[in-house]
C-alpha atoms as a PDB file:
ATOM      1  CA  UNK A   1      53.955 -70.757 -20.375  1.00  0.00           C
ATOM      2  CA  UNK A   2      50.738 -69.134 -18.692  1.00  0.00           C
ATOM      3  CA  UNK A   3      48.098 -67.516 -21.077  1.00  0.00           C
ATOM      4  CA  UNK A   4      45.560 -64.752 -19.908  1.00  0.00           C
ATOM      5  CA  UNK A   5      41.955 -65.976 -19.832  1.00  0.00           C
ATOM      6  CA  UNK A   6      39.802 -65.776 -22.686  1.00  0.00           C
ATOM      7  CA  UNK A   7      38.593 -61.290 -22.889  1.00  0.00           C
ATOM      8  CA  UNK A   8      35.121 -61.139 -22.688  1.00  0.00           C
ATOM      9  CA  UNK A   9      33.537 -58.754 -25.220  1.00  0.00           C
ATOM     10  CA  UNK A  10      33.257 -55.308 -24.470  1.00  0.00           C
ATOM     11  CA  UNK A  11      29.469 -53.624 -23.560  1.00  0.00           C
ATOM     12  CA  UNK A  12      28.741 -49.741 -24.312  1.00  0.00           C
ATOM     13  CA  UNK A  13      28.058 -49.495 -20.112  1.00  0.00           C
ATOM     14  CA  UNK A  14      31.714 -50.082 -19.298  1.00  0.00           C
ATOM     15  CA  UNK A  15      34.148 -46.989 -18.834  1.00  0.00           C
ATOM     16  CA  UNK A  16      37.500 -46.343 -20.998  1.00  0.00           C
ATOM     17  CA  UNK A  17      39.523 -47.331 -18.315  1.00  0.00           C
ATOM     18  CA  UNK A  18      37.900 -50.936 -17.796  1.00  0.00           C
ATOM     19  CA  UNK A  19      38.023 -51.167 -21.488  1.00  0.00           C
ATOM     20  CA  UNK A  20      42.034 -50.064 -21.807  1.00  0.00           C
ATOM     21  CA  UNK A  21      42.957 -52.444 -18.496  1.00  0.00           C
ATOM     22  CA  UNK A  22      40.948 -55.498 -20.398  1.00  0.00           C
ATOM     23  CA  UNK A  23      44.112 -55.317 -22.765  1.00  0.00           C
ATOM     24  CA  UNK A  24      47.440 -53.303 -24.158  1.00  0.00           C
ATOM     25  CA  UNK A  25      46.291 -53.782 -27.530  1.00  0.00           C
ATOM     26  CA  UNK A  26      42.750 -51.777 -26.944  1.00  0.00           C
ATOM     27  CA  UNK A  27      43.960 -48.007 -25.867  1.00  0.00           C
ATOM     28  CA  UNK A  28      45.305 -47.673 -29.667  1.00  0.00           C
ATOM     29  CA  UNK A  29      41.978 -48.952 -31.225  1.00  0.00           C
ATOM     30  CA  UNK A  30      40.182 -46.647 -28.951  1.00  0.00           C
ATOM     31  CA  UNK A  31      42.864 -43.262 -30.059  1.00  0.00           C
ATOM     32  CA  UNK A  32      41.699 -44.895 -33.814  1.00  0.00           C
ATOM     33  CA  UNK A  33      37.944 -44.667 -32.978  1.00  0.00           C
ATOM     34  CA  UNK A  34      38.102 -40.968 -31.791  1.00  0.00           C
ATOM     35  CA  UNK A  35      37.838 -41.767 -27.941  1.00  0.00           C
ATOM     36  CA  UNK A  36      40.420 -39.430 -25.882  1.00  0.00           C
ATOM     37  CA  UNK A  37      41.150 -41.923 -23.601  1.00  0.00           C
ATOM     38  CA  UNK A  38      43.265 -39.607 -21.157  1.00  0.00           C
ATOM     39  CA  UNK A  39      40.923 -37.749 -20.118  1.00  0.00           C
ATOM     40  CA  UNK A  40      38.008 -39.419 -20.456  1.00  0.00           C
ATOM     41  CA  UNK A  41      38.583 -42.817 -18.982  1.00  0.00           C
ATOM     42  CA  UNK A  42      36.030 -42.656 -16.331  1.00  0.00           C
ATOM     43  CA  UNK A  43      33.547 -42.116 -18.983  1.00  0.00           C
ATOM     44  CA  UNK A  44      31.345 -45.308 -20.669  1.00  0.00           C
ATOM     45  CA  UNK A  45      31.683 -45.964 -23.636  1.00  0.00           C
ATOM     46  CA  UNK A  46      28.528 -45.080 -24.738  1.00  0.00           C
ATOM     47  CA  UNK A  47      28.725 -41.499 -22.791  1.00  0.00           C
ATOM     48  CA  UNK A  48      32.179 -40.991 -24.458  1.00  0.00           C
ATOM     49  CA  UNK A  49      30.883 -41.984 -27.932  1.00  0.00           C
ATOM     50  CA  UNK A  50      27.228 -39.777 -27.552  1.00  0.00           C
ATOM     51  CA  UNK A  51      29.179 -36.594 -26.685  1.00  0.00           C
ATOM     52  CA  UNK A  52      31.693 -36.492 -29.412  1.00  0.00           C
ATOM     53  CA  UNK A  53      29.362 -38.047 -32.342  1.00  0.00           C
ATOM     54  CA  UNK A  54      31.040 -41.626 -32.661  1.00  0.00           C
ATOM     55  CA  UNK A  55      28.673 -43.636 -33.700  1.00  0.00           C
ATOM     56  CA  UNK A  56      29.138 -46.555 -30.427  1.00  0.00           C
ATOM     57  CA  UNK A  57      27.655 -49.569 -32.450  1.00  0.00           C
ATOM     58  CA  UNK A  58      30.675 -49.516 -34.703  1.00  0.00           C
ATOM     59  CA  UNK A  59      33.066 -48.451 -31.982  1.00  0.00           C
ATOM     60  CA  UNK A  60      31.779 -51.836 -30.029  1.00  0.00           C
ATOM     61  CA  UNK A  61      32.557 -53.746 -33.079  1.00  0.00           C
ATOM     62  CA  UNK A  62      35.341 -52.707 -33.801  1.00  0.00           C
ATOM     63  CA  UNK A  63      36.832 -53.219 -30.117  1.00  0.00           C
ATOM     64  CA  UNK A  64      35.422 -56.069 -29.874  1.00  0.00           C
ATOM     65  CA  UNK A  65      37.052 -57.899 -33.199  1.00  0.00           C
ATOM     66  CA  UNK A  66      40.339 -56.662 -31.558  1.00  0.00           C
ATOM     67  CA  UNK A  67      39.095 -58.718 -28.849  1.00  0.00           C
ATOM     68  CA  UNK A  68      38.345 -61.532 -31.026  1.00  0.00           C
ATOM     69  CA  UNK A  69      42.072 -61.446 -32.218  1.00  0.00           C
ATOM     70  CA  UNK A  70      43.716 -61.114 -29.252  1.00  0.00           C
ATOM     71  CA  UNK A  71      41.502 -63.799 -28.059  1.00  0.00           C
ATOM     72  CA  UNK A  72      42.530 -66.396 -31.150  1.00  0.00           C
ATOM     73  CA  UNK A  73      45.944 -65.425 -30.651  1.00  0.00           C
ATOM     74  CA  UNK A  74      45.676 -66.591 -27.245  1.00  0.00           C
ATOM     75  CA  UNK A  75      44.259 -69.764 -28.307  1.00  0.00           C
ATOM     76  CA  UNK A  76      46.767 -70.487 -30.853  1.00  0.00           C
ATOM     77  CA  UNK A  77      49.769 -69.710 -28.379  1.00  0.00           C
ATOM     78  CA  UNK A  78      48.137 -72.074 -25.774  1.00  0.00           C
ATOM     79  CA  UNK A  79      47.775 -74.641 -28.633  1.00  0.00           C
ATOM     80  CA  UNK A  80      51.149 -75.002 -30.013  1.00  0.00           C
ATOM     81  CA  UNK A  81      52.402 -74.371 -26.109  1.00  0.00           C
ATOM     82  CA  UNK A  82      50.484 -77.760 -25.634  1.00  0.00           C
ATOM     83  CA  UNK A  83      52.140 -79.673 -28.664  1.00  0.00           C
END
């Protein structure tokens, strides 16, 4: 079985659309946040976040302990794969 490499953390420079190709799992977190991600995706984060009130340092980490998850699920697939 293959596994994706390891999702580097996500920075308030990068657009919605870098952010939603990073992983499946990270357009829903971003709808939860308040980030229209269909229109918006060529918009940073931090843009996005300014413009509609969100405050971006909890945005970041809240995207970025989905990362952390999908990151240790990774790891735990690739482990047992390995057993």
């Amino acid at each position: 079985m293959v596994f994706k490499m390891k999702l580097q953390h996500i920075k308030e420079k990068m657009t919605l659309k870098e952010i939603m190709d990073m992983d499946p799992s990270l357009e829903p977190e971003l709808f939860k946040l308040g980030f229209n991600a269909c229109c918006s995706k060529m918009e940073t984060l931090e843009t996005f976040a300014n413009d509609k009130k969100i405050d971006v340092k909890s945005a970041l980490n809240a995207l970025n302990s989905k990362i952390d998850e999908v990151n240790k699920i990774s790891e735990l697939l690739e482990e047992y794969d390995q057993q």
